[in-house]
C-alpha atoms as a PDB file:
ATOM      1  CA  UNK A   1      29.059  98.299   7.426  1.00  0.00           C
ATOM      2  CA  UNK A   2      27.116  95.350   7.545  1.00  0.00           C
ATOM      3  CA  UNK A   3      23.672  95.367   6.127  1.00  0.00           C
ATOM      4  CA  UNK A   4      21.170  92.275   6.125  1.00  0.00           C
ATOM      5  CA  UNK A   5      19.713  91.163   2.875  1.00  0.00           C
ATOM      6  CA  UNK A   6      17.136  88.703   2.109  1.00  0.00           C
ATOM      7  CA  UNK A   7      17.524  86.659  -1.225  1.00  0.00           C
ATOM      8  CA  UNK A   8      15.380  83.682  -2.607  1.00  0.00           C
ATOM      9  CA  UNK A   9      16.992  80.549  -4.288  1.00  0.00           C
ATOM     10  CA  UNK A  10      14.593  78.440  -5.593  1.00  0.00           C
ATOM     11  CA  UNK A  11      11.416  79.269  -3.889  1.00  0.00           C
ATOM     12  CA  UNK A  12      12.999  79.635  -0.518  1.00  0.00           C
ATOM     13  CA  UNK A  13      13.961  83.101   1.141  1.00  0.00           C
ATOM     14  CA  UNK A  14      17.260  83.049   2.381  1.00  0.00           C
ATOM     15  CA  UNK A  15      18.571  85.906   5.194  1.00  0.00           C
ATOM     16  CA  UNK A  16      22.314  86.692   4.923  1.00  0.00           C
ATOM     17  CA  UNK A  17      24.660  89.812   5.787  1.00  0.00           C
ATOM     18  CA  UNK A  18      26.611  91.734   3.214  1.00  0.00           C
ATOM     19  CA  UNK A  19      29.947  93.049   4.376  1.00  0.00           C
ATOM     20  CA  UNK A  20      29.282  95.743   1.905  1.00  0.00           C
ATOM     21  CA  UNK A  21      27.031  96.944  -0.850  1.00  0.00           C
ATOM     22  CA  UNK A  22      29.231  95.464  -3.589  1.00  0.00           C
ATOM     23  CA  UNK A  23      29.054  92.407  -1.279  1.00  0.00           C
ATOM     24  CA  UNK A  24      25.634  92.608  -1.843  1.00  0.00           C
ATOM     25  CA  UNK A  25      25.177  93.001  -5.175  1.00  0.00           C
ATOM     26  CA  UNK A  26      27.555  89.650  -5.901  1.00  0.00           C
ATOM     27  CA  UNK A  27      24.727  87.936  -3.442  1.00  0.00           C
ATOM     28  CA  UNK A  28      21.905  89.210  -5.769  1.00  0.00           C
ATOM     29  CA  UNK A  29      23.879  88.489  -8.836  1.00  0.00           C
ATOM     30  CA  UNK A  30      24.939  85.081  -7.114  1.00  0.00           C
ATOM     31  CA  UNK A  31      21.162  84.379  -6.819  1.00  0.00           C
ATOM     32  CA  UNK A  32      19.914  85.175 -10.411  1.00  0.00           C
ATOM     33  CA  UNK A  33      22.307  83.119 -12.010  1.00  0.00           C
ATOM     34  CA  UNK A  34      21.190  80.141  -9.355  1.00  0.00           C
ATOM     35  CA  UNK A  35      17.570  80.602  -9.704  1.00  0.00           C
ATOM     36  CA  UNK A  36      18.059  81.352 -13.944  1.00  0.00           C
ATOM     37  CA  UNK A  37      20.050  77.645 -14.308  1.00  0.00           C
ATOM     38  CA  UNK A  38      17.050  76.403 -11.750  1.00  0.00           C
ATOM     39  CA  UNK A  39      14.525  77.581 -14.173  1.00  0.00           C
ATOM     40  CA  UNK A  40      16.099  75.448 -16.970  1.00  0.00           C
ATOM     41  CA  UNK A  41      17.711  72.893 -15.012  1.00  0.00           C
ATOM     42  CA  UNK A  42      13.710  72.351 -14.247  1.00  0.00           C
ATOM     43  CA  UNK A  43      11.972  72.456 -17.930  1.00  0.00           C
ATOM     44  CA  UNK A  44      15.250  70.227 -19.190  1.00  0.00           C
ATOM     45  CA  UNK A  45      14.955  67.713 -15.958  1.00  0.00           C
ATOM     46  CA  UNK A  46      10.852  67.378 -15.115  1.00  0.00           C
ATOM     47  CA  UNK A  47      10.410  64.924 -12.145  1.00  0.00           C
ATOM     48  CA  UNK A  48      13.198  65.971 -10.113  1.00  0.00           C
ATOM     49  CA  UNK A  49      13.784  67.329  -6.979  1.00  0.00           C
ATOM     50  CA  UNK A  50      14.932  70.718  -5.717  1.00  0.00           C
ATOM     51  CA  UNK A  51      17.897  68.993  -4.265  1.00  0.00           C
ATOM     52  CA  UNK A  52      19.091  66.692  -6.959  1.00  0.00           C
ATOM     53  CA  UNK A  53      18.498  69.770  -9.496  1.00  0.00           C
ATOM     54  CA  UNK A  54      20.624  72.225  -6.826  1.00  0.00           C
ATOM     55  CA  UNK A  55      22.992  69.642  -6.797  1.00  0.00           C
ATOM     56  CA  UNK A  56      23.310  69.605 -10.480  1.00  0.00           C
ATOM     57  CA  UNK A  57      23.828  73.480 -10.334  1.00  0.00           C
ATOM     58  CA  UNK A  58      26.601  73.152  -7.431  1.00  0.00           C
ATOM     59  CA  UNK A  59      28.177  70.611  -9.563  1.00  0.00           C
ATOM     60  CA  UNK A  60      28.180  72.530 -12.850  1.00  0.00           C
ATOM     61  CA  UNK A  61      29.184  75.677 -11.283  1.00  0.00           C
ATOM     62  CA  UNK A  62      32.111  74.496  -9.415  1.00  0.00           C
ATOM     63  CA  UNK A  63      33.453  73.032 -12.566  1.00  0.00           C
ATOM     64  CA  UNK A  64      33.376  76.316 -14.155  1.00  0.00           C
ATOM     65  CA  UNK A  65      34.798  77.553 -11.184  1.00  0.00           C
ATOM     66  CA  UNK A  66      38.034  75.308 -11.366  1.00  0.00           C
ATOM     67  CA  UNK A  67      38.109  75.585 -15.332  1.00  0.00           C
ATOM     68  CA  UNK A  68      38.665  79.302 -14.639  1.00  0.00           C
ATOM     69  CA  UNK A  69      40.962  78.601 -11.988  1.00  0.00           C
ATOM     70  CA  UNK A  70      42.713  76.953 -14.158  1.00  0.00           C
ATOM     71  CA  UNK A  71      43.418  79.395 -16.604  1.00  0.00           C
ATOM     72  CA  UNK A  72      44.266  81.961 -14.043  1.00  0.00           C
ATOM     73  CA  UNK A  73      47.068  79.800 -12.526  1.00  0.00           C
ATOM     74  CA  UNK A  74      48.211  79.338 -16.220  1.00  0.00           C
ATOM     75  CA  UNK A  75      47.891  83.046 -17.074  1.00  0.00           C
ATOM     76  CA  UNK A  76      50.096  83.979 -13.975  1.00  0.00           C
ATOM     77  CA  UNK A  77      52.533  81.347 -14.842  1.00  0.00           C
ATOM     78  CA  UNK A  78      53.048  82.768 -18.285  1.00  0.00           C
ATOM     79  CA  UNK A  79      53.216  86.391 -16.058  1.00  0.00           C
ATOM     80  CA  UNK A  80      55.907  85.324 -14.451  1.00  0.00           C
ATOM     81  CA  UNK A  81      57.939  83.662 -17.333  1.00  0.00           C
ATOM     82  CA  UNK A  82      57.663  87.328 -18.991  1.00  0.00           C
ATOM     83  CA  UNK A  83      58.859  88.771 -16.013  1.00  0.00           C
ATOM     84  CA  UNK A  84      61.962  86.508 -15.873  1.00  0.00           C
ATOM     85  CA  UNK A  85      62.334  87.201 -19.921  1.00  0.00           C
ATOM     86  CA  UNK A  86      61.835  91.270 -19.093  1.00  0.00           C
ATOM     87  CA  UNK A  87      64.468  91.132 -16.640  1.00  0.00           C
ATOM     88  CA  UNK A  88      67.038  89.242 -18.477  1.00  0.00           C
ATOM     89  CA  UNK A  89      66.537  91.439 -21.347  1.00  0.00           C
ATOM     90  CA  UNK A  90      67.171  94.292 -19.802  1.00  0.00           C
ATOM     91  CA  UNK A  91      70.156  93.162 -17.843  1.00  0.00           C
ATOM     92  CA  UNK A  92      71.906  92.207 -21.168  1.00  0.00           C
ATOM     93  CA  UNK A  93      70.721  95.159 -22.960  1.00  0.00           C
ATOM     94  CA  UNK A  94      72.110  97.596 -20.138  1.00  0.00           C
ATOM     95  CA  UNK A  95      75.552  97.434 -20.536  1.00  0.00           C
END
C-alpha cells in the first residue's frame, strides 16, 4: 500500500510515496546520509552553493555506487566459476 511521506534534503521538504514501509525507511535512511554528507560537505566547502555541494554528493555517491557494483559483478563471476568447478567435481567424482 502506498503511503505518502514527506522528507527534507537540505533545508527543503520533499513529498514522495513509499511503495511500502521498508520503502520508506530506505527514503528516510536515503535522506540522513544526504543531509549528514551536506552538513560536512558545508563546514569543509564554505562559500558554496546548495547545488554545487548536492552535486558533489551525487557525484561521490554514485561512485560508491559503481565501486560496489563492481565488486558484485566480480563476486558473481567468481560464483559462477565455483559453480562450473562444483559441477565438474562431482561429475568426475561420481563414477
Amino acid at each position: 500500500m502506498d503511503q505518502k511521506i514527506s522528507i527534507k534534503i537540505a533545508g527543503r521538504l520533499f513529498n514522495l510515496t513509499a511503495s511500502s514501509p521498508e520503502a520508506e525507511e530506505l527514503y528516510r535512511l536515503a535522506a540522513e546520509t544526504i543531509n549528514n554528507r551536506f552538513a560536512s560537505y558545508t563546514r569543509s566547502h564554505p562559500g558554496k552553493n546548495v547545488s554545487d555541494l548536492l552535486s558533489m554528493i551525487a557525484l561521490n555517491e554514485t561512485v560508491i555506487r559503481l565501486g560496489l557494483q563492481k565488486e558484485v559483478d566480480t563476486y558473481k563471476e567468481d560464483v559462477k566459476g565455483l559453480a562450473r568447478d562444483l559441477e565438474r567435481y562431482l561429475q568426475e567424482n561420481a563414477k
